[in-house]
N, C-alpha and C. Protein backbone atom coordinates (compact mmCIF):
# COMPACT_ATOMS: atom_id res chain seq x y z
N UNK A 1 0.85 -1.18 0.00
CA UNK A 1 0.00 0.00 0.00
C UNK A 1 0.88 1.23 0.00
N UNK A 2 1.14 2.19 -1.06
CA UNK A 2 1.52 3.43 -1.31
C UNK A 2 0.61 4.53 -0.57
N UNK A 3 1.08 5.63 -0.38
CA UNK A 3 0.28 6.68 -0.19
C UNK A 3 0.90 7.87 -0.67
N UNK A 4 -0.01 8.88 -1.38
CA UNK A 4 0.27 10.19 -2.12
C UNK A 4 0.31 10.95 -1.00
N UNK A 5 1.40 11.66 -0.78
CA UNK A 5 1.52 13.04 -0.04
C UNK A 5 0.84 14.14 -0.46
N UNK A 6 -0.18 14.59 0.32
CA UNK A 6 -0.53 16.04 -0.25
C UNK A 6 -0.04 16.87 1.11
N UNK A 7 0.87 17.80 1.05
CA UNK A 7 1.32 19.06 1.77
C UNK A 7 0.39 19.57 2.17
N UNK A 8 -0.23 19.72 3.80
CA UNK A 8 -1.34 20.65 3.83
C UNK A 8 -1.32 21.29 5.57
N UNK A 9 -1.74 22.22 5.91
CA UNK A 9 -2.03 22.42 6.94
C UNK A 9 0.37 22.76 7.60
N UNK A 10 0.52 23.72 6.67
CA UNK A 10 1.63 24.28 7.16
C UNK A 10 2.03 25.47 7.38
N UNK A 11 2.10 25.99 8.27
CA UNK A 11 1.87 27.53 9.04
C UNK A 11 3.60 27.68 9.51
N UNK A 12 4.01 29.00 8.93
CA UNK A 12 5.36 29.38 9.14
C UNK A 12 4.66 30.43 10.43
N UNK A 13 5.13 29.42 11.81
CA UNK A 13 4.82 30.56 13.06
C UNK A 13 5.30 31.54 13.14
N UNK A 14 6.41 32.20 12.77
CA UNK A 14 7.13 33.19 12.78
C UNK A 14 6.04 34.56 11.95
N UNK A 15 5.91 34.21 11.04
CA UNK A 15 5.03 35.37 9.84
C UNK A 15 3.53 34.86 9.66
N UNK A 16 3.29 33.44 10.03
CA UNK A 16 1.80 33.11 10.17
C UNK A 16 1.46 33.29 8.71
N UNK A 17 2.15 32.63 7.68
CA UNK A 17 1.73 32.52 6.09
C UNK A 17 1.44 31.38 6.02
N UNK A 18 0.55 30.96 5.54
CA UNK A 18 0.05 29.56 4.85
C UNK A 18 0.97 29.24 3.90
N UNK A 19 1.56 27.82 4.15
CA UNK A 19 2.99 27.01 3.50
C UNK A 19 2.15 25.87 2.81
N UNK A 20 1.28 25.52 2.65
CA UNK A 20 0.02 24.78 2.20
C UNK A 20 0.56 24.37 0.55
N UNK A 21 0.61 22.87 0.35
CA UNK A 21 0.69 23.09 -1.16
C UNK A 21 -1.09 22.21 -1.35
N UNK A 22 -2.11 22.48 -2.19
CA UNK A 22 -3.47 22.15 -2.07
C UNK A 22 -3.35 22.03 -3.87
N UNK A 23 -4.78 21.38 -4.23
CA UNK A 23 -4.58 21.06 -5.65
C UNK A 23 -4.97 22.41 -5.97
N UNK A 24 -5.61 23.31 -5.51
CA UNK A 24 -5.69 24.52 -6.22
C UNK A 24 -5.64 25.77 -5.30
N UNK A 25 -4.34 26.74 -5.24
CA UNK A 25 -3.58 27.17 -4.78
C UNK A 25 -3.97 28.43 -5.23
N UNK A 26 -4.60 29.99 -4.32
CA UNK A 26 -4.17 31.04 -5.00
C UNK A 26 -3.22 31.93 -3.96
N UNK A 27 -3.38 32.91 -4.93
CA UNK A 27 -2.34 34.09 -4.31
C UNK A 27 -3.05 34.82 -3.00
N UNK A 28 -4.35 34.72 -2.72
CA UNK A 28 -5.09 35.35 -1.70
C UNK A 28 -4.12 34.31 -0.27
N UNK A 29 -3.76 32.82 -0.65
CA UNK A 29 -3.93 31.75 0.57
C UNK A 29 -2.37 32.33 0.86
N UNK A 30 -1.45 33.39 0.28
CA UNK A 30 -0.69 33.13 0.90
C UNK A 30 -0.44 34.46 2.31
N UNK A 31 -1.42 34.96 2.50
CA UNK A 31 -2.14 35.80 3.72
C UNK A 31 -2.85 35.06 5.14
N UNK A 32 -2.85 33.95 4.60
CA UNK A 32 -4.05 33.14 5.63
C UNK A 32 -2.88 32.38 6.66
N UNK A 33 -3.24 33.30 7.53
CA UNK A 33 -2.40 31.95 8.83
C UNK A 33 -3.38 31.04 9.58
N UNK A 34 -3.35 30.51 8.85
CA UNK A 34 -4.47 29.17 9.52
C UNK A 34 -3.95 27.77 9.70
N UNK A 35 -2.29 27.37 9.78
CA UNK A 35 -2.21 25.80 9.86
C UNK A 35 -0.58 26.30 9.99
N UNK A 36 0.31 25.37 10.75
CA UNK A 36 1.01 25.28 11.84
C UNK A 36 2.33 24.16 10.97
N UNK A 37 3.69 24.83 11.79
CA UNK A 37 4.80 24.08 11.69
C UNK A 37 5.52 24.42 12.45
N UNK A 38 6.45 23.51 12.97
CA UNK A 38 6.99 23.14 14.59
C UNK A 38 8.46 22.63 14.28
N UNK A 39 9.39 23.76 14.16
CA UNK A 39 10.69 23.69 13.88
C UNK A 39 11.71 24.13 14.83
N UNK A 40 12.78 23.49 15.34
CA UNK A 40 14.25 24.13 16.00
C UNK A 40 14.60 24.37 15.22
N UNK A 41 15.03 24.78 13.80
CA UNK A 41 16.22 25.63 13.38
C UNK A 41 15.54 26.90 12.84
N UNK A 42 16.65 27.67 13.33
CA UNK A 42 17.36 28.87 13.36
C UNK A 42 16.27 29.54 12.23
N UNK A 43 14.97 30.32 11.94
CA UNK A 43 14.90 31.14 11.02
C UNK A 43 15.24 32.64 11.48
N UNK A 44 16.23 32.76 11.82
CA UNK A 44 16.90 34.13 11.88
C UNK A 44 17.66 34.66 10.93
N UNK A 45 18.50 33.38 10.31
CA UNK A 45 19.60 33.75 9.53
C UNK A 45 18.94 33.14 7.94
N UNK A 46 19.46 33.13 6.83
CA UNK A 46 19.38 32.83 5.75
C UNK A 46 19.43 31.32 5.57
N UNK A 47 20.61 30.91 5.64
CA UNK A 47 21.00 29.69 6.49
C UNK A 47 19.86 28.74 6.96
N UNK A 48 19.55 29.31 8.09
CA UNK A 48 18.44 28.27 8.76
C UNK A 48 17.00 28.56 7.69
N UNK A 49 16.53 29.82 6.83
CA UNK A 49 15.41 29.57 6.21
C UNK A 49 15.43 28.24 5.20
N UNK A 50 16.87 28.50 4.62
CA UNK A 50 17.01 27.62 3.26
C UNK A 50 17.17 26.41 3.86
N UNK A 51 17.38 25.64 5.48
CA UNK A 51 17.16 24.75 6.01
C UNK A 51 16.03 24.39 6.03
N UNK A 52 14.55 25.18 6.29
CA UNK A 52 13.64 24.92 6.47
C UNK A 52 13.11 24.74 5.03
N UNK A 53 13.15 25.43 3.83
CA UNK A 53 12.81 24.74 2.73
C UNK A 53 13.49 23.98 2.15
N UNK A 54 14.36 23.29 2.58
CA UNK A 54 14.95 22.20 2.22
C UNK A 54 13.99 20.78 2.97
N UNK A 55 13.56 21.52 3.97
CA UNK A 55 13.06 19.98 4.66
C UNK A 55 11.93 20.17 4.42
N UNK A 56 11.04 20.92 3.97
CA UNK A 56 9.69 21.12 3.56
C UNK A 56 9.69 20.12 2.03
N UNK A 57 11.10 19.99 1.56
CA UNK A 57 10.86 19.30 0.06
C UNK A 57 10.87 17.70 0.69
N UNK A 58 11.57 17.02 -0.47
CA UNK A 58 12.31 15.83 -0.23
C UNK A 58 12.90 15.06 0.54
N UNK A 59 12.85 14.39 0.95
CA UNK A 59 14.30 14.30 2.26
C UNK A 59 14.98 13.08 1.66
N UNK A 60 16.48 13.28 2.06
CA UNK A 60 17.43 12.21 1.66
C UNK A 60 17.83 10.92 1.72
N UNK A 61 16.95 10.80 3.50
CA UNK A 61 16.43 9.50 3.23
C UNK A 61 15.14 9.14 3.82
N UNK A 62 14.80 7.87 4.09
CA UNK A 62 13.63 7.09 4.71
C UNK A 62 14.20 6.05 5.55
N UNK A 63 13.15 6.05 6.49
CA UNK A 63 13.38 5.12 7.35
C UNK A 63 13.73 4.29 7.21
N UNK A 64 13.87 3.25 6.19
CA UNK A 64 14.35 2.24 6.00
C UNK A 64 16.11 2.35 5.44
N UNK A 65 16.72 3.24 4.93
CA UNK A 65 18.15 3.43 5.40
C UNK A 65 18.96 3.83 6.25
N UNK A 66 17.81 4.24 8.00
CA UNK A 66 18.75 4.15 8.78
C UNK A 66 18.03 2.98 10.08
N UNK A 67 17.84 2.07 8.93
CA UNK A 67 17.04 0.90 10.31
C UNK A 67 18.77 0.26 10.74
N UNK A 68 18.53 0.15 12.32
CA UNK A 68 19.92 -0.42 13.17
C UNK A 68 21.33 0.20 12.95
N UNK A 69 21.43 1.70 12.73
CA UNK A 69 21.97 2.70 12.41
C UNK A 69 21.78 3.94 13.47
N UNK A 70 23.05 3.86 14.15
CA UNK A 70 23.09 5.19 14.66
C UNK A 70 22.95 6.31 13.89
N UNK A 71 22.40 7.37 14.54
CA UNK A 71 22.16 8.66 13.77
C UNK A 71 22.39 9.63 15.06
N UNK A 72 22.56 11.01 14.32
CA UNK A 72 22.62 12.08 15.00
C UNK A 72 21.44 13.16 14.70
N UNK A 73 20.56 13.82 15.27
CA UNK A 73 19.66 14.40 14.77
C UNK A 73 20.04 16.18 16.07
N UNK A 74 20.21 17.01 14.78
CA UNK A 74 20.56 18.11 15.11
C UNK A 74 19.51 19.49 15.48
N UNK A 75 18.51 19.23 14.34
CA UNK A 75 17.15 19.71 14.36
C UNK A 75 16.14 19.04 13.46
N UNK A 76 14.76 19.56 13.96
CA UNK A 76 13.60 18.98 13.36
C UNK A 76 12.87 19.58 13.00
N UNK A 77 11.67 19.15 12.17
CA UNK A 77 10.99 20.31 11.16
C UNK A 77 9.32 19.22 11.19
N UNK A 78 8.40 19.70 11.73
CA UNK A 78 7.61 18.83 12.14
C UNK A 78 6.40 19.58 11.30
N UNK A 79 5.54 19.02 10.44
CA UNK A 79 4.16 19.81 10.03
C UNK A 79 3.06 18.95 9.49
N UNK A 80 1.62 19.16 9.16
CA UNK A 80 0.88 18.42 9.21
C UNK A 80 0.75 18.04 7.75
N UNK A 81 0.04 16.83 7.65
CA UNK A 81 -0.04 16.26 5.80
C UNK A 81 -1.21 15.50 5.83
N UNK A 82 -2.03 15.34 4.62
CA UNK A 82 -3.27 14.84 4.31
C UNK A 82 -2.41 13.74 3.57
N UNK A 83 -2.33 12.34 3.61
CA UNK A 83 -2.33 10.95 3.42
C UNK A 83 -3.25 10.55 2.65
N UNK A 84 -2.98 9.82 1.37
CA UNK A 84 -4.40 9.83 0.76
C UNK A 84 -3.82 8.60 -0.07
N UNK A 85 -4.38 7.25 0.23
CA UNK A 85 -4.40 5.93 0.10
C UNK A 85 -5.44 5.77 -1.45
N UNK A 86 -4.44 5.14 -2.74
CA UNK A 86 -5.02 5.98 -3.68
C UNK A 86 -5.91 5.02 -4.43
N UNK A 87 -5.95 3.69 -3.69
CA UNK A 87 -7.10 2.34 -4.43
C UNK A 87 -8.30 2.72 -3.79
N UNK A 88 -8.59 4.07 -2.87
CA UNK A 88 -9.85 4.17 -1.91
C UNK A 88 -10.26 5.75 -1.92
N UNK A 89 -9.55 6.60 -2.04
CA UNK A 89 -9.06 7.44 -2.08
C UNK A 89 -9.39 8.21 -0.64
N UNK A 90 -9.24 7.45 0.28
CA UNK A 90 -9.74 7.94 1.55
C UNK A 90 -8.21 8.58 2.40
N UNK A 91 -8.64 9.62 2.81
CA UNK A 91 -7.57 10.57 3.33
C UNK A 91 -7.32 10.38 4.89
N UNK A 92 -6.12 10.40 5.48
CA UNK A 92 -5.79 9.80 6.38
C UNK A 92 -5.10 11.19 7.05
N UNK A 93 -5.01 12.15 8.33
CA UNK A 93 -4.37 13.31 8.78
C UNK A 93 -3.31 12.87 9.23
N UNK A 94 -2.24 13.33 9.17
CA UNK A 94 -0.69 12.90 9.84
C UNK A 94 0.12 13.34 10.25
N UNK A 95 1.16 13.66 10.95
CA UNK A 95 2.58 14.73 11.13
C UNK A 95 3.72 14.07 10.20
N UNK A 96 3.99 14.95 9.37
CA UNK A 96 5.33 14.73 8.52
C UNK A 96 6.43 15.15 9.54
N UNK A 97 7.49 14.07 10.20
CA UNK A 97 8.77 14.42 10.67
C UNK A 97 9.80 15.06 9.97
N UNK A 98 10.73 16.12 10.30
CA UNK A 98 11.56 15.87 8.99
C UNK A 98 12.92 15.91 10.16
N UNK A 99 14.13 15.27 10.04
CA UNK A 99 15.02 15.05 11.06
C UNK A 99 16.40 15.56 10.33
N UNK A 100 17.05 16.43 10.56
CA UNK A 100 18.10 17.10 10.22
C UNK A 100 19.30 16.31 10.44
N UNK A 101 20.00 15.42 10.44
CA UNK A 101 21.02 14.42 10.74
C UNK A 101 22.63 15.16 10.59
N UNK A 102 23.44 14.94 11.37
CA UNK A 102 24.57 15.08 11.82
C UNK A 102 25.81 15.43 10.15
N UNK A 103 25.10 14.44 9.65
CA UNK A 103 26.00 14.43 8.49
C UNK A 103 25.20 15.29 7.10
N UNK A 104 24.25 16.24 7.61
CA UNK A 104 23.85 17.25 6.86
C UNK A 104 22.85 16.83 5.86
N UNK A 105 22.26 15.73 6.57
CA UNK A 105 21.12 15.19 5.36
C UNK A 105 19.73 15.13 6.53
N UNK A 106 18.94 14.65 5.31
CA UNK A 106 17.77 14.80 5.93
C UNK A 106 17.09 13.81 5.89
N UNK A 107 16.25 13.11 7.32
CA UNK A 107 14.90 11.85 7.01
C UNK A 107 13.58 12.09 7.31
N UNK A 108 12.90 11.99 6.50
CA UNK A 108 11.58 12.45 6.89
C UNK A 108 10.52 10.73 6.77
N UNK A 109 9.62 11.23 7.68
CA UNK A 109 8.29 10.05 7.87
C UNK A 109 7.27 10.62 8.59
N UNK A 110 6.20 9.58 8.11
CA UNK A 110 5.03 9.93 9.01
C UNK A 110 4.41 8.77 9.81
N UNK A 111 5.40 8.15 10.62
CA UNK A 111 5.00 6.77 11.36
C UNK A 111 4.57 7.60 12.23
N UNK A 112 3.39 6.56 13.46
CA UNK A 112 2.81 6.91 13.75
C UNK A 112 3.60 6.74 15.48
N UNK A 113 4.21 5.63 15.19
CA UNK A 113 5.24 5.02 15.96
C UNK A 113 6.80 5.88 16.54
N UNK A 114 7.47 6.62 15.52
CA UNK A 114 8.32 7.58 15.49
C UNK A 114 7.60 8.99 16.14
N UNK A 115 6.40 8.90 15.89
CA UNK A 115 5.61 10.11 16.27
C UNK A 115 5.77 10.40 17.82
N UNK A 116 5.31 9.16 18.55
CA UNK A 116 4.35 8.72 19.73
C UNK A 116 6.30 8.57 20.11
N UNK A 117 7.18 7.92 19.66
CA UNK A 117 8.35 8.30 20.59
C UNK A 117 8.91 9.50 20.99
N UNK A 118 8.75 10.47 19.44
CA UNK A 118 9.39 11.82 19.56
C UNK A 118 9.02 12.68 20.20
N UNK A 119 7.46 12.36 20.83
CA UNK A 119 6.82 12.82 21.92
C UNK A 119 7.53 12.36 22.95
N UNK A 120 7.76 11.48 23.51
CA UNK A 120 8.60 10.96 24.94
C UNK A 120 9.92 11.91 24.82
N UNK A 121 10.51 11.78 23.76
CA UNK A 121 11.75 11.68 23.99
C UNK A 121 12.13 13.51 23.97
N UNK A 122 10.91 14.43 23.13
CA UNK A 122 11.18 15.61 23.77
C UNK A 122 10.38 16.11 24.89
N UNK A 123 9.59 15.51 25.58
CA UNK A 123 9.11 15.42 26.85
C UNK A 123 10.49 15.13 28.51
N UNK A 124 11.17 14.34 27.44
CA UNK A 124 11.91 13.71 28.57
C UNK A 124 13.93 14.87 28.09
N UNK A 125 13.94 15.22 27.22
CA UNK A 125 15.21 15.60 26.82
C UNK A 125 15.11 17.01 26.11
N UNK A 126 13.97 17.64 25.68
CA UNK A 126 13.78 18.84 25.48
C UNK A 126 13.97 18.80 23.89
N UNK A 127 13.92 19.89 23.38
CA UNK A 127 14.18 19.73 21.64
C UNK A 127 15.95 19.69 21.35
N UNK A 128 16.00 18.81 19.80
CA UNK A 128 17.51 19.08 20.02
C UNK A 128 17.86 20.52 19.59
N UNK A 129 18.91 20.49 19.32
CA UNK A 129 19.90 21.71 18.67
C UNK A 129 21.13 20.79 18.09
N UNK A 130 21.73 21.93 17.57
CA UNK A 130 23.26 21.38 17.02
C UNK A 130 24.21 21.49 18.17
N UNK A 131 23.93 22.23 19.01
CA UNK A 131 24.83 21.82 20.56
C UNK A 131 24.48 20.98 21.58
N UNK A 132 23.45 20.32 21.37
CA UNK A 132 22.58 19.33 22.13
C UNK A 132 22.01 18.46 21.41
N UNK A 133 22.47 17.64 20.43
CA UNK A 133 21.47 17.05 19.64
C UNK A 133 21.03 15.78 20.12
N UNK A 134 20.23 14.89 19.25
CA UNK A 134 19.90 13.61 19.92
C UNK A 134 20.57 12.68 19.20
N UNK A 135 20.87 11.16 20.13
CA UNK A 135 21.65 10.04 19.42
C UNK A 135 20.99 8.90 19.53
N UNK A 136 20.13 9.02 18.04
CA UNK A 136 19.14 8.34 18.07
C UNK A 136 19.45 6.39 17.33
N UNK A 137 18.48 5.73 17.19
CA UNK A 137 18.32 4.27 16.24
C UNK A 137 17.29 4.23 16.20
N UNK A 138 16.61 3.61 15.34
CA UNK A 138 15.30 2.89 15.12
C UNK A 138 15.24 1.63 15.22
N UNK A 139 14.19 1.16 15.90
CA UNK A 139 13.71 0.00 15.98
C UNK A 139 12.39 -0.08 15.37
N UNK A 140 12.43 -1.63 14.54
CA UNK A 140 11.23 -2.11 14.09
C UNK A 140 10.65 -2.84 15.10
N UNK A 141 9.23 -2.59 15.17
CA UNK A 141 8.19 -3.44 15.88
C UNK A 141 7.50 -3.65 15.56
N UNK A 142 6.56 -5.58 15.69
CA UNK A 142 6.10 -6.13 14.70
C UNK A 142 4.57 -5.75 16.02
N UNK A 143 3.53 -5.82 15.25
CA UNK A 143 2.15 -5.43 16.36
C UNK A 143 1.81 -7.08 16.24
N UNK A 144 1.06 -7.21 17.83
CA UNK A 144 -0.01 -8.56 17.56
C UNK A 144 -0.62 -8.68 16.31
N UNK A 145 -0.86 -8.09 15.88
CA UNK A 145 -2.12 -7.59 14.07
C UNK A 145 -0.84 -8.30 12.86
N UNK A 146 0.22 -8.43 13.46
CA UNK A 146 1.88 -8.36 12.12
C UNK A 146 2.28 -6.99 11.40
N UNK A 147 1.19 -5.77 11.89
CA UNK A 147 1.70 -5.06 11.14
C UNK A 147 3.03 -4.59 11.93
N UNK A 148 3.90 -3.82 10.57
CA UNK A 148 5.43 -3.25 10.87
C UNK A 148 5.05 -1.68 11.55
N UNK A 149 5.63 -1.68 12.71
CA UNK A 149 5.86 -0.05 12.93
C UNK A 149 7.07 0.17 13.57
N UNK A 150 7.09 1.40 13.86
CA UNK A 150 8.72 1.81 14.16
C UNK A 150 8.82 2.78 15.31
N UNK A 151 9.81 2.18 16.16
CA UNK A 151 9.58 3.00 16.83
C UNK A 151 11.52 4.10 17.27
N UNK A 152 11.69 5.14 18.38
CA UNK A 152 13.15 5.47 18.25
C UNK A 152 13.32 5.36 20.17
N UNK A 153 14.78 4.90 19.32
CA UNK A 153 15.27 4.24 20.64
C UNK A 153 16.47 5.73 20.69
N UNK A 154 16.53 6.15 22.21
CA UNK A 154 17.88 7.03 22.34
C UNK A 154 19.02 6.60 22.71
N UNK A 155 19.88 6.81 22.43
CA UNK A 155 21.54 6.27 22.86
C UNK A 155 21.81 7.50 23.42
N UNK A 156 22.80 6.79 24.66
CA UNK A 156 24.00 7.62 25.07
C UNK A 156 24.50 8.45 24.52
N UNK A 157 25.44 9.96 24.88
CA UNK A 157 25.76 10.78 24.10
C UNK A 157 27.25 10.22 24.01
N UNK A 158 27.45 9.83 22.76
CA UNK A 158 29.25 9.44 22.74
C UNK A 158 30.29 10.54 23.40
N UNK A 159 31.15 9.93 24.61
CA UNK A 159 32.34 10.83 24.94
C UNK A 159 33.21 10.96 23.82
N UNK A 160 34.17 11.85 24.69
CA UNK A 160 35.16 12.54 23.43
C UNK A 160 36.14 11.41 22.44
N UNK A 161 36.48 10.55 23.23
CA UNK A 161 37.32 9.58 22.48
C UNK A 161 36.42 8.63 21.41
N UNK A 162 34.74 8.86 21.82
CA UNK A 162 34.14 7.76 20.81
C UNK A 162 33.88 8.68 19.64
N UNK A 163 33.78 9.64 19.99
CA UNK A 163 33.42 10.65 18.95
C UNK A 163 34.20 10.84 17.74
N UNK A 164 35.89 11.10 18.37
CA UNK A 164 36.73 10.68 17.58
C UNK A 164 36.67 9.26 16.48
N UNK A 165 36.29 8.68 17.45
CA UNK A 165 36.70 7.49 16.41
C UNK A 165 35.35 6.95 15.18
N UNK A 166 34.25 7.78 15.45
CA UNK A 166 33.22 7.86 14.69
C UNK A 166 33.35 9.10 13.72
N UNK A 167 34.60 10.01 13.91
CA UNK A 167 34.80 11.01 12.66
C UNK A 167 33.70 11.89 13.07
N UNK A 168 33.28 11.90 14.46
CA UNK A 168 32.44 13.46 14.98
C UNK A 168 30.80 13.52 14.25
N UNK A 169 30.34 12.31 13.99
CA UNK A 169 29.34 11.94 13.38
C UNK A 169 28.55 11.11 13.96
């Protein structure tokens, strides 16, 4: 089962502009602050904007290239998406993650599982930064039902000598 991303319900809090991509888009919607996005990086500088539309696009990878893989996650870019399952065409509401990684790339998902951790884990550790970031893995978990979900496990923050020997990554 595939699902079509439609971009929807994305609010730049800072200026309160509708970031919304919808099948039919005008120039009035980009006045409307009506729908929400939940980012640590930096829109002060240039820098951190072109961060944030970078993670609003594409991301570099998916969950499935960093399954049993340490990662470093520096900042996050969190906003809402209409899911739309396309043999039914029934629409599903979701949070698109997008995770800024150590080595300057980006993973984005909308598990529901990654969701429900990233809640704990900034409940329990606060949001990251690039001077505090998180040292994350994923784990797969199979449900009574067999379905696959995923959930994130935190690691230790590597001391100075492991750091080294991981090339500061």
């Amino acid at each position: 089962m595939s699902n079509d991303l439609i971009i929807s319900g994305v609010k730049d809090s800072e200026t309160g502009l509708d970031l919304s991509i919808k099948s039919r888009d005008s120039a009035q919607d980009l006045l409307k602050p009506d729908s929400t996005l939940l980012t640590t990086v930096d829109r002060s500088t240039m820098d951190g904007k072109s961060k944030i539309v970078r993670g609003l696009g594409t991301a570099d990878k998916q969950i499935q290239d960093l399954l049993n893989t340490e990662f470093v996650v520096n900042d996050i870019l969190c906003h809402d998406v209409s899911l739309v399952e396309p043999t039914t065409g029934e629409v599903t509401e979701s949070v698109r993650m997008v995770f800024f990684l150590g080595d300057d790339t980006t993973m984005s998902c909308c598990s529901k599982g990654i969701y429900r951790s990233l809640k704990i884990i900034i409940a329990n550790y606060g949001l990251p930064s690039p001077t505090s970031p998180y040292y994350l893995k994923i784990k797969t978990i199979t449900t009574r039902q067999g379905r696959i979900t995923y959930n994130l496990i935190t690691l230790p923050a590597p001391t100075a000598p492991e750091v080294a020997k991981k090339g500061g990554k």
